[in-house]
Protein backbone atom coordinates (compact mmCIF):
# COMPACT_ATOMS: atom_id res chain seq x y z
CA UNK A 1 -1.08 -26.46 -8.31
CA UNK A 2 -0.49 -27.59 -12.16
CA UNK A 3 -3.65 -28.30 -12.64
CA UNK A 4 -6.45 -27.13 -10.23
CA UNK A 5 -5.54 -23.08 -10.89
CA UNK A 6 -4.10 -20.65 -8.14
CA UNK A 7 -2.64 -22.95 -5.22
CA UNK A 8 -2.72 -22.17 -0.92
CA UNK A 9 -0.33 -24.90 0.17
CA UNK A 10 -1.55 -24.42 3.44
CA UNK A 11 0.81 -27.12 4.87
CA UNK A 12 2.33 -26.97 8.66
CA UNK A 13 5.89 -26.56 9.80
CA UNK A 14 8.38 -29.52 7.88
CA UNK A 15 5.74 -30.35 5.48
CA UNK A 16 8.09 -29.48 2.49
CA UNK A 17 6.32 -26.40 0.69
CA UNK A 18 9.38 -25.39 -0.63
CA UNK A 19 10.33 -28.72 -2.34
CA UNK A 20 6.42 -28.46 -3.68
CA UNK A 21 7.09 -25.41 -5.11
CA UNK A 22 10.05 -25.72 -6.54
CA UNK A 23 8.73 -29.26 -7.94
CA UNK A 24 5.24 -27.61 -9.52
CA UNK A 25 7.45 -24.52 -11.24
CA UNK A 26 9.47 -27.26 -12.92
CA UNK A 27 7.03 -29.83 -13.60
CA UNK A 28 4.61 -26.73 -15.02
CA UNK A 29 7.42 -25.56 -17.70
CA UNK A 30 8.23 -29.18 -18.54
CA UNK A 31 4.36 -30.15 -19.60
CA UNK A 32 4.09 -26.91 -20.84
CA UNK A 33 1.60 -24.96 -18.34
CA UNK A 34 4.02 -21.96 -17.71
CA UNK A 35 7.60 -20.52 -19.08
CA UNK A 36 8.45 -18.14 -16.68
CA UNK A 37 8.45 -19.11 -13.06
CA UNK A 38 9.14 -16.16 -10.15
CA UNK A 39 9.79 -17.00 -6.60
CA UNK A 40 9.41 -13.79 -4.04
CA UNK A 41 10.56 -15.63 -0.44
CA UNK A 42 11.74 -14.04 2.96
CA UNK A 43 14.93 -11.90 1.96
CA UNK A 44 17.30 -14.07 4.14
CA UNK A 45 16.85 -17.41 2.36
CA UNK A 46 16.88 -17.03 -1.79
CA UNK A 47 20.53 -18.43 -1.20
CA UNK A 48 19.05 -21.16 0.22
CA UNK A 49 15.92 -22.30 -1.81
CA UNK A 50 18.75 -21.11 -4.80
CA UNK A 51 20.42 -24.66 -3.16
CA UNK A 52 17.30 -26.38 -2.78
CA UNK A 53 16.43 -25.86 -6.51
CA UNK A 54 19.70 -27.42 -7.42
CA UNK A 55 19.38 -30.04 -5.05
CA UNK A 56 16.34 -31.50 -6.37
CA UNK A 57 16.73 -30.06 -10.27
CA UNK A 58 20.83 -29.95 -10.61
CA UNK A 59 20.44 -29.23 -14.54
CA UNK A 60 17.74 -26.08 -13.58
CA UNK A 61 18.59 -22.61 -15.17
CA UNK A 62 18.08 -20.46 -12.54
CA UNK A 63 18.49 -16.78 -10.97
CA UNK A 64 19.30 -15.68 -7.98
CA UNK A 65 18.82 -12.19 -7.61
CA UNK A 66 21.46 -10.70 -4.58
CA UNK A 67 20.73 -7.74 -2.45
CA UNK A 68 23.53 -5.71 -4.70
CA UNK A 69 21.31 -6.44 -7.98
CA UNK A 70 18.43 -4.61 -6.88
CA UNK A 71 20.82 -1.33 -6.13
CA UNK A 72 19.62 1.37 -8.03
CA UNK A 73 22.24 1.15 -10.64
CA UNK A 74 21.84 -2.52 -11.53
CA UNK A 75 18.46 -2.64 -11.25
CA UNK A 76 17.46 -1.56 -14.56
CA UNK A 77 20.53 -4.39 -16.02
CA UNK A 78 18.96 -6.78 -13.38
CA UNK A 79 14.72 -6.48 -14.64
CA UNK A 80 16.69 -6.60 -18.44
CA UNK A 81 18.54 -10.07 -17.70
CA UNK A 82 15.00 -11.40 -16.15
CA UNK A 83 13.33 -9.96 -19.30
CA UNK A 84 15.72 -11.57 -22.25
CA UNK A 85 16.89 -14.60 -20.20
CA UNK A 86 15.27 -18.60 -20.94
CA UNK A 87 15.53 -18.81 -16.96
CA UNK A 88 13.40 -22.02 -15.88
CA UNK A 89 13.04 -20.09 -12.29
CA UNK A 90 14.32 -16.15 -10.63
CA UNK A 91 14.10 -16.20 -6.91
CA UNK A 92 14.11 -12.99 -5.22
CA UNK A 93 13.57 -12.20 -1.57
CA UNK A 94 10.04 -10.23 -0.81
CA UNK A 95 10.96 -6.62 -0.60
CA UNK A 96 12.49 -6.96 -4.21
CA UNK A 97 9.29 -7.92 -5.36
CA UNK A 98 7.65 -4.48 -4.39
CA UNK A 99 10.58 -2.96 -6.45
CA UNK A 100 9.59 -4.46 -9.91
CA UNK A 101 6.67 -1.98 -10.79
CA UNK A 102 3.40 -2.45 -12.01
CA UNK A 103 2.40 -0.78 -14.86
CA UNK A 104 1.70 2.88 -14.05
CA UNK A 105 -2.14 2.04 -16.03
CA UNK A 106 -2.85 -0.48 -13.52
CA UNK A 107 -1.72 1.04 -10.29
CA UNK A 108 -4.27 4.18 -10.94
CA UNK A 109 -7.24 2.10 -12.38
CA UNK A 110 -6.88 0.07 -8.46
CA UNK A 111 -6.11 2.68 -6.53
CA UNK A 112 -9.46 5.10 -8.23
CA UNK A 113 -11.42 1.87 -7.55
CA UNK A 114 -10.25 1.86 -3.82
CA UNK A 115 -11.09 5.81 -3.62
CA UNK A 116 -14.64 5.27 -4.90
CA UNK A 117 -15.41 2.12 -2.70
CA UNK A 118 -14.33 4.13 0.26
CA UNK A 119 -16.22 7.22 -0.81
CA UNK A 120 -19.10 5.48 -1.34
CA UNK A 121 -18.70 3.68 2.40
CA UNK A 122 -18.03 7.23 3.80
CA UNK A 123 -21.28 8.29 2.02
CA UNK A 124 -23.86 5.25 3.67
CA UNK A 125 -22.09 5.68 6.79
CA UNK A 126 -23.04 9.21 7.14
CA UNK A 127 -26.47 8.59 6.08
CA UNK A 128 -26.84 5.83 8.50
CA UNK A 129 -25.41 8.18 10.96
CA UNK A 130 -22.65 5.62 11.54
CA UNK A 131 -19.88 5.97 14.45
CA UNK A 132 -17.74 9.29 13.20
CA UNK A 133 -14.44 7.39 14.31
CA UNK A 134 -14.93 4.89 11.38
CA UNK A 135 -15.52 7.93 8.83
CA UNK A 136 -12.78 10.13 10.06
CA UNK A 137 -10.49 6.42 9.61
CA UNK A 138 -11.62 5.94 6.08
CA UNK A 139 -11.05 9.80 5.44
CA UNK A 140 -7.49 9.28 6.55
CA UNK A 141 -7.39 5.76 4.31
CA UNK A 142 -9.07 7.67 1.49
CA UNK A 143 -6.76 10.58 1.37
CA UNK A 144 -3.50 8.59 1.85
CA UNK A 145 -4.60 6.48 -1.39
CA UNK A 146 -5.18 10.10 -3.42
CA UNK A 147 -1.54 10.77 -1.89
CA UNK A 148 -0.16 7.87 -3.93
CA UNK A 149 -2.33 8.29 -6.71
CA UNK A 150 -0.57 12.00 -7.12
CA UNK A 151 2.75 10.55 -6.38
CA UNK A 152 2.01 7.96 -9.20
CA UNK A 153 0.88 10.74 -11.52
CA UNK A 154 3.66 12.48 -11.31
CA UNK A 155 6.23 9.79 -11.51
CA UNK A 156 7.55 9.25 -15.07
CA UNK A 157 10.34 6.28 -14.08
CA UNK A 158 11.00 4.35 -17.59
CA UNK A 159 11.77 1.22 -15.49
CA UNK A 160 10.86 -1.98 -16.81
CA UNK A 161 7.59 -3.32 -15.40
CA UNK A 162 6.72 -6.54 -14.13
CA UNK A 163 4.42 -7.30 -17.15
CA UNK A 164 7.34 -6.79 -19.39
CA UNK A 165 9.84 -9.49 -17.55
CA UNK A 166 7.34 -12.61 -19.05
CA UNK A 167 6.60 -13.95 -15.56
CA UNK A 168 3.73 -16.42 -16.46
CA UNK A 169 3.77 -17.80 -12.57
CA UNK A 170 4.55 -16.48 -9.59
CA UNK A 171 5.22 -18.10 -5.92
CA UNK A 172 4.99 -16.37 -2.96
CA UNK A 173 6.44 -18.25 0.23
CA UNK A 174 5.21 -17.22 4.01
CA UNK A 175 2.17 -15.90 2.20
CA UNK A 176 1.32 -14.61 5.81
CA UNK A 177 3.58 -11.73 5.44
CA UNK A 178 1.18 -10.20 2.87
CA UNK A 179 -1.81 -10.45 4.90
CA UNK A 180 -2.59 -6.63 5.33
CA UNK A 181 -4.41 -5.94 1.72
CA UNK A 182 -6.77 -2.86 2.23
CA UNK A 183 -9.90 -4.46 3.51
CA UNK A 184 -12.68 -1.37 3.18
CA UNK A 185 -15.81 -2.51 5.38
CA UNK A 186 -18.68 0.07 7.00
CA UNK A 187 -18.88 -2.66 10.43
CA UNK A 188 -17.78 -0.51 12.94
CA UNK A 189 -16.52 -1.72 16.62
CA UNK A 190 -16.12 -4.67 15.22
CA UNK A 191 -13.30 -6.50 16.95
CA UNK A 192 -11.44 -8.76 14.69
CA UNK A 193 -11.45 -6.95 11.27
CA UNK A 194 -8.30 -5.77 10.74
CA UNK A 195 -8.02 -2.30 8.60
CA UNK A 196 -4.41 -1.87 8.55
CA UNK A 197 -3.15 -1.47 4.54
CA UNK A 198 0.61 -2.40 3.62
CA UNK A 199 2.06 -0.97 0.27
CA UNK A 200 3.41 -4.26 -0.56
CA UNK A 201 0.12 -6.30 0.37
CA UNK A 202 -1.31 -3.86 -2.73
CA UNK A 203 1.52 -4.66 -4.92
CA UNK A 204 1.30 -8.21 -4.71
CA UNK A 205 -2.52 -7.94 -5.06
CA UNK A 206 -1.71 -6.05 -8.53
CA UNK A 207 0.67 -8.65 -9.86
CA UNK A 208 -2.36 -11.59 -8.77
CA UNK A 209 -4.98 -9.73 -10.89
CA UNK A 210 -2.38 -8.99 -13.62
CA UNK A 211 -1.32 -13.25 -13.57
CA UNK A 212 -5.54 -13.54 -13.27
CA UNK A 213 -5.91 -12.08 -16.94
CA UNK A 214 -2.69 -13.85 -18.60
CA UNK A 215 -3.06 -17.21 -17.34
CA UNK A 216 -6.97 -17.10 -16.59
CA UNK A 217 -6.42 -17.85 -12.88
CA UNK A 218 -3.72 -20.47 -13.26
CA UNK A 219 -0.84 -17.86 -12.38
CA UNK A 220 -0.38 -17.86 -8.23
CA UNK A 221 0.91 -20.42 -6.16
CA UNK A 222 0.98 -19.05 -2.15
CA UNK A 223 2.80 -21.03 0.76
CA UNK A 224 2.73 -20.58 4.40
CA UNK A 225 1.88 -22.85 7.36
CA UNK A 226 -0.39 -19.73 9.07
CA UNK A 227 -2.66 -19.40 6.72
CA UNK A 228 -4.73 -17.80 9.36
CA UNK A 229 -3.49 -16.24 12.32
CA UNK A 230 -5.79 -13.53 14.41
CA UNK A 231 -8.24 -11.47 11.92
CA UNK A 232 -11.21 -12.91 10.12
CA UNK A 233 -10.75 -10.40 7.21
CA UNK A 234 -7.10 -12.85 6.55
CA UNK A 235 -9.52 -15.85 5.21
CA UNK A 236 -11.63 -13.69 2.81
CA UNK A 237 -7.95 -11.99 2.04
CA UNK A 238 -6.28 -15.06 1.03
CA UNK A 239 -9.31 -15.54 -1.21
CA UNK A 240 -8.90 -12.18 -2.79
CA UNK A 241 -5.89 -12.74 -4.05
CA UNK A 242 -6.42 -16.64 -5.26
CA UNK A 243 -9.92 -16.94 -6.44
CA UNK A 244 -11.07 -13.31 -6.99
CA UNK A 245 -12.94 -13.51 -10.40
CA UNK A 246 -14.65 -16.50 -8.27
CA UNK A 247 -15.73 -14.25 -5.64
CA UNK A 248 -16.77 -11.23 -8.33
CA UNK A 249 -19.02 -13.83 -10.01
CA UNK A 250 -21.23 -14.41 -6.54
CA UNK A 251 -20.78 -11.05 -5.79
CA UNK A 252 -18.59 -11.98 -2.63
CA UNK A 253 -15.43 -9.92 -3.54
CA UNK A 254 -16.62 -7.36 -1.18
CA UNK A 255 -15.71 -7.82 2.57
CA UNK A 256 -18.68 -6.88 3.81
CA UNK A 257 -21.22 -8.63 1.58
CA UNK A 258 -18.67 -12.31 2.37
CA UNK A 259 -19.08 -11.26 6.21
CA UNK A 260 -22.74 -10.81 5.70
CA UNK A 261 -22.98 -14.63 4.70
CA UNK A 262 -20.30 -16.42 6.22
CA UNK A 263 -20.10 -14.56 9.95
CA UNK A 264 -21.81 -14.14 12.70
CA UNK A 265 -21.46 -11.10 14.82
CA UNK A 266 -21.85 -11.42 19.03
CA UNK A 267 -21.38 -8.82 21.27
CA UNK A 268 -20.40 -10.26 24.89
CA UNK A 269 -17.97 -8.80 27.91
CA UNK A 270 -14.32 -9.42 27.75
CA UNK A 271 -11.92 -8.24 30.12
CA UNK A 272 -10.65 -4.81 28.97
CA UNK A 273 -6.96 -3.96 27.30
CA UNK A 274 -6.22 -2.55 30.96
CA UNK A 275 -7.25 -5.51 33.07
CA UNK A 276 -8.89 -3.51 35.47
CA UNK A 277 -12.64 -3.62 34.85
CA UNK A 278 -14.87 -5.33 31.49
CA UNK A 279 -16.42 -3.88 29.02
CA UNK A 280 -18.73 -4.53 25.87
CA UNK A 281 -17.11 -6.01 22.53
CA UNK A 282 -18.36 -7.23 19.58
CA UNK A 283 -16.67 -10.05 17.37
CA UNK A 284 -17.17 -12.06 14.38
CA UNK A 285 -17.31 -15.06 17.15
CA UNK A 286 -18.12 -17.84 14.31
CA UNK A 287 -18.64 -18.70 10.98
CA UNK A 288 -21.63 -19.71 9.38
CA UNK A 289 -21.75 -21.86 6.40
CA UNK A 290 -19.20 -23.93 6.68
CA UNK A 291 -19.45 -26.80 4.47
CA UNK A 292 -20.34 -23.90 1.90
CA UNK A 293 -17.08 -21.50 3.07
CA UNK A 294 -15.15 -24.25 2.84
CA UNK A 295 -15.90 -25.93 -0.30
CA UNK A 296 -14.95 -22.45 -1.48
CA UNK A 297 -12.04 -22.02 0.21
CA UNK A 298 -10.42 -25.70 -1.34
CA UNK A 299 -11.11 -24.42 -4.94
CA UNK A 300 -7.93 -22.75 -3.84
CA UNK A 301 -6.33 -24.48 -0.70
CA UNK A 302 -4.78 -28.36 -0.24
CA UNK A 303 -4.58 -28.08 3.78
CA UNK A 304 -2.35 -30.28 5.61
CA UNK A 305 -1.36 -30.56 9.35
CA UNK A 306 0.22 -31.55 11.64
CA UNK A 307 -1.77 -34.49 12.45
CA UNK A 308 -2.53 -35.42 9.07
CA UNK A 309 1.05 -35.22 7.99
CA UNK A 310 2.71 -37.55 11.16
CA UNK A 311 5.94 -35.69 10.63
CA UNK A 312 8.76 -37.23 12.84
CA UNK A 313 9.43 -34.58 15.16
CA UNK A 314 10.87 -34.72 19.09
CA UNK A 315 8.80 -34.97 22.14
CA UNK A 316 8.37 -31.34 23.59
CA UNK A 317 7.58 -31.29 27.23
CA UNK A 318 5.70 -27.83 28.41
CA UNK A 319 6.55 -26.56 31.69
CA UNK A 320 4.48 -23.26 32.97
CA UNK A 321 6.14 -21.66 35.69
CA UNK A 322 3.39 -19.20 37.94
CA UNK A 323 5.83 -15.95 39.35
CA UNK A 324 3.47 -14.03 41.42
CA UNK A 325 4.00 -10.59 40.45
CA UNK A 326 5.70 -7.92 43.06
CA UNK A 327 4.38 -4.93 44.87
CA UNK A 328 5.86 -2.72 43.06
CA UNK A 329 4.64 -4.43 39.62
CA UNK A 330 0.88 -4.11 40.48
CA UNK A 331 1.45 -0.46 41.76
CA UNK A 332 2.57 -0.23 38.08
CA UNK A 333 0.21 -1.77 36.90
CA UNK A 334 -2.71 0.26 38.61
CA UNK A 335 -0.86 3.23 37.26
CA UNK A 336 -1.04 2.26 33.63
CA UNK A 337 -4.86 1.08 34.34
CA UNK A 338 -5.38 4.76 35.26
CA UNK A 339 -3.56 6.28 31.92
CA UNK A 340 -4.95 3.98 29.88
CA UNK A 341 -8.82 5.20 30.97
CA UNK A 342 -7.54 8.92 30.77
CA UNK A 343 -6.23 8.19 26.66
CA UNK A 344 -9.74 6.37 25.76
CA UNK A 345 -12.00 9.20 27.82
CA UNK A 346 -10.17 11.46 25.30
CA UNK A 347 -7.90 13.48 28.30
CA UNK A 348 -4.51 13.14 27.11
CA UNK A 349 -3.40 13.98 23.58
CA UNK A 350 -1.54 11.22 21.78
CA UNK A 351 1.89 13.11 21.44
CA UNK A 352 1.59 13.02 25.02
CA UNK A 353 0.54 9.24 25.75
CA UNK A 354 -1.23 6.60 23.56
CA UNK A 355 -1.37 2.91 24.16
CA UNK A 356 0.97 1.57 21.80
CA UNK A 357 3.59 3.50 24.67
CA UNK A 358 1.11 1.99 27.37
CA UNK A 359 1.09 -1.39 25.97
CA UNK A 360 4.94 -1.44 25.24
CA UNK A 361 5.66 0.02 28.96
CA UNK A 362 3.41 -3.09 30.48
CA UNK A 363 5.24 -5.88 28.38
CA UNK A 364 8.40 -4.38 29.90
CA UNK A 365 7.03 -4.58 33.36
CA UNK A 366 6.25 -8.20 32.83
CA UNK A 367 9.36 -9.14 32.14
CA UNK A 368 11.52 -6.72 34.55
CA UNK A 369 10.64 -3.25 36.07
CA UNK A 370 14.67 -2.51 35.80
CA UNK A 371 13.67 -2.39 31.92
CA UNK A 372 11.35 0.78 33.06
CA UNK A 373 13.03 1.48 36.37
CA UNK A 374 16.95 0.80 37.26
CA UNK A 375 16.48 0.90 40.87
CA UNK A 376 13.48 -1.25 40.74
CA UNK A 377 13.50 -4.03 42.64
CA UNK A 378 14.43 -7.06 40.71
CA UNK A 379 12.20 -9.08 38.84
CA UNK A 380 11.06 -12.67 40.12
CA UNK A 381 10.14 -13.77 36.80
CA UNK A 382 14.23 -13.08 36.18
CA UNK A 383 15.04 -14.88 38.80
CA UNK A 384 12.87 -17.71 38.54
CA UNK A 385 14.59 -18.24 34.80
CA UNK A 386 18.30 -18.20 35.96
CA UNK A 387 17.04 -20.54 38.88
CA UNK A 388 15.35 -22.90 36.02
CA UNK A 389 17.76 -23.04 33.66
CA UNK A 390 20.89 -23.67 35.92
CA UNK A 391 18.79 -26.69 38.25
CA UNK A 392 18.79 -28.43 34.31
CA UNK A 393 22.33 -27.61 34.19
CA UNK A 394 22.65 -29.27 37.40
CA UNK A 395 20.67 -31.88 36.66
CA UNK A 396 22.25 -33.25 33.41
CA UNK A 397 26.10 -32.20 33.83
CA UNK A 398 26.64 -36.19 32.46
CA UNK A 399 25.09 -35.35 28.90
CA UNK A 400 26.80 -31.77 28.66
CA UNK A 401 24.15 -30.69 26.49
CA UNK A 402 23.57 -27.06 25.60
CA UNK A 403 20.02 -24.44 27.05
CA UNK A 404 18.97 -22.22 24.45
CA UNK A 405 17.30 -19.20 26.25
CA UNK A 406 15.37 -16.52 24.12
CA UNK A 407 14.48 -13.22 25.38
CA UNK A 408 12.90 -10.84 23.03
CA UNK A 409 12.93 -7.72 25.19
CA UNK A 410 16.07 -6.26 27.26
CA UNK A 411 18.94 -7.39 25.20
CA UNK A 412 21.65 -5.74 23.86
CA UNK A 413 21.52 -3.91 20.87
CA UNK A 414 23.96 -1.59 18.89
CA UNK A 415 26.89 -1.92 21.51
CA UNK A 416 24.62 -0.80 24.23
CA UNK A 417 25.32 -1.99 27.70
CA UNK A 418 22.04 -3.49 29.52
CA UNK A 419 22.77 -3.46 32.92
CA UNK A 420 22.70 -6.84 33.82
CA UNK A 421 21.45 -8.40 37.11
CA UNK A 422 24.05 -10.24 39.04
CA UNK A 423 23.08 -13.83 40.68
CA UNK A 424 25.62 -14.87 42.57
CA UNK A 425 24.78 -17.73 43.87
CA UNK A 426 23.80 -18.74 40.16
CA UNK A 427 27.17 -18.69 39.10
CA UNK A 428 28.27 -21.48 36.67
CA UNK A 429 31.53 -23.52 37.03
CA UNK A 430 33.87 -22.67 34.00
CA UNK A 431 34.61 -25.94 33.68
């Protein structure tokens, strides 16, 4: 990371990124390499690495930025203080760092370059008399980018920019979070390629290219232990922001041209979404080139798992439990089966029904039909839980240790009262 250029610590869970960051911003101003260090990490812990950094550097000059110092009103004070101030490190939490601006110069020159690519995709796909659901989606991405370009015209905000605080290196921890950079490709029904676009994936991507041109490259250090999760465009993102002038030189920068080399496309049947018949799909299903990808993709990455690592960490024992589902579940079931093959033969408008309602309705049903239905019958799945977790209970009364029991659908929120289900027989002693 001090002196190999823009850093992936792709390390697992414990491996001590934040101790390597913190060590590299120091150790970087110390020799020299950098002045200015900036931090962006999850909103809920720059408290936290705040005490890590004066754990392991007690004499450190640092900033903390607070939820109150990005307020409107001290915002302006806040981006001055970063500005004037000798600080060896600021740490803010990630949504602050979409509210230090790029320069207005730099935002337009991206976001025409965007415009073009995509008019230019819009333009071969019509010629090649490409699928009319990918053109109408790049429309939509096309005109939503003119959107902000107006919005960015007519904005004349004197707010100090992020080139103007004398940030000469940022970090970025749980890199993941940033994962959905606009990714303009002409593959169509290509399962895989993700073409969502987040504001603050663009933002970030700015500040990288800005870092690029100061520090020639040496600017960006990135942390997160899922460096790749469930998209093949992630790998070629990651990359983007790291080692772009890299890419530009071999002419890679593009997603499709890096797809072109590095994967292969296979078209096979997979179950459908519905579960009730199959279907055709095509996927980038491997990677070709690998010793080649991957001698690329270490320019920028020092990978290190779980295995490699031999982190002392407890014995976890799996246990699967089978709950054969109930009558009334597969009736449900069959039901959303049918409404999902009305929405795709194009019979339902999607005010009406979609399948982000269909999809959202079925993990509720998997979990318990009272969630959908309150005089559904209950749910064995439920039952089998409460059965599970008070046998344990049972079972280790001497050691009076404590069940943790998550649940990320049906609980209460806001005051509201979930009607729970009563087990009787289940009932713990108080004492």
């Amino acid at each position: 990371a001090m002196f190999g250029g823009n850093t992936l610590f792709a390390h697992c869970v414990g491996a001590g990124k934040t101790f390597e960051m913190i060590a590299t911003a120091m150790e970087s101003k110390r020799l020299g390499l950098c002045t200015k260090s900036l931090f962006a990490v999850p909103n809920h812990l720059t408290e936290q690495i705040g005490d890590d950094f004066q754990k392991l550097y007690p004499g450190a000059n640092i900033l903390v930025a607070t939820k109150k110092d990005f307020q409107k009103e001290n915002r302006q004070q806040l981006f001055a203080k970063i500005a004037t101030g000798n600080f060896d490190a600021v740490i803010i939490g990630h949504s602050q760092l979409g509210m230090i601006p790029i320069s207005k110069e730099r935002q337009e020159m991206e976001l025409q370059s965007q415009i073009s690519d995509i008019i230019e995709g819009i333009a071969e796909l019509k010629a090649q008399e490409g699928s009319k659901f990918q053109v109408k989606a790049m429309e939509r991405t096309k005109k939503s980018l003119e959107k902000q370009l107006d919005k960015l015209e007519k904005n004349h905000d004197d707010t100090i920019t992020f080139e103007q605080l004398g940030v000469d290196k940022l970090f970025v921890d749980e890199a993941h979070e940033f994962k959905n950079l606009f990714c303009p490709t002409k593959l169509t029904n290509v399962s895989g390629i993700s073409n969502s676009a987040s504001q603050k994936a663009l933002d970030l991507y700015l500040k990288c290219r800005y870092l690029d041109e100061k520090t020639d490259g040496k600017g960006v250090v990135m942390a997160t232990g899922t460096p790749l999760s469930n998209s093949v465009t992630e790998l070629h993102t990651m990359m983007r922001y790291l080692e772009y002038d890299f890419l530009k030189s071999k002419n890679l920068q593009h997603f499709d041209n890096w797809v072109t080399v590095f994967g292969e496309q296979k078209t096979d049947w997979e179950l459908a979404p519905a579960g009730n018949k199959f279907k055709e799909r095509t996927r980038i299903a491997n990677y070709t080139g690998m010793p080649e990808l991957m001698s690329m993709f270490k320019q920028i990455a020092d990978i290190r798992t779980a295995d490699t690592l031999k982190l002392d960490v407890p014995e976890c024992e799996y246990k699967i439990i089978n709950v054969e589902a109930t009558d009334f579940q597969k009736q449900l079931v069959d039901e959303l089966a049918d409404r999902a093959d009305a929405i795709n033969a194009g019979n339902v408008e999607p005010t009406i029904d979609n399948m982000l309602k269909i999809t959202n309705e079925a993990r509720k049903l998997a979990l318990d039909p009272k969630l959908i239905d309150n005089d559904a019958p209950m749910s064995r799945k439920v039952e089998a839980c409460a059965e599970n977790v008070y046998n344990i209970y049972k079972n280790t009364t001497e050691t009076r240790g404590t069940q943790l029991v998550f649940c990320d659908l049906g609980t209460p929120k806001d005051g509201v009262d979930i009607n729970a289900v009563s087990y009787t027989h289940l009932t713990l002693p108080t004492t």
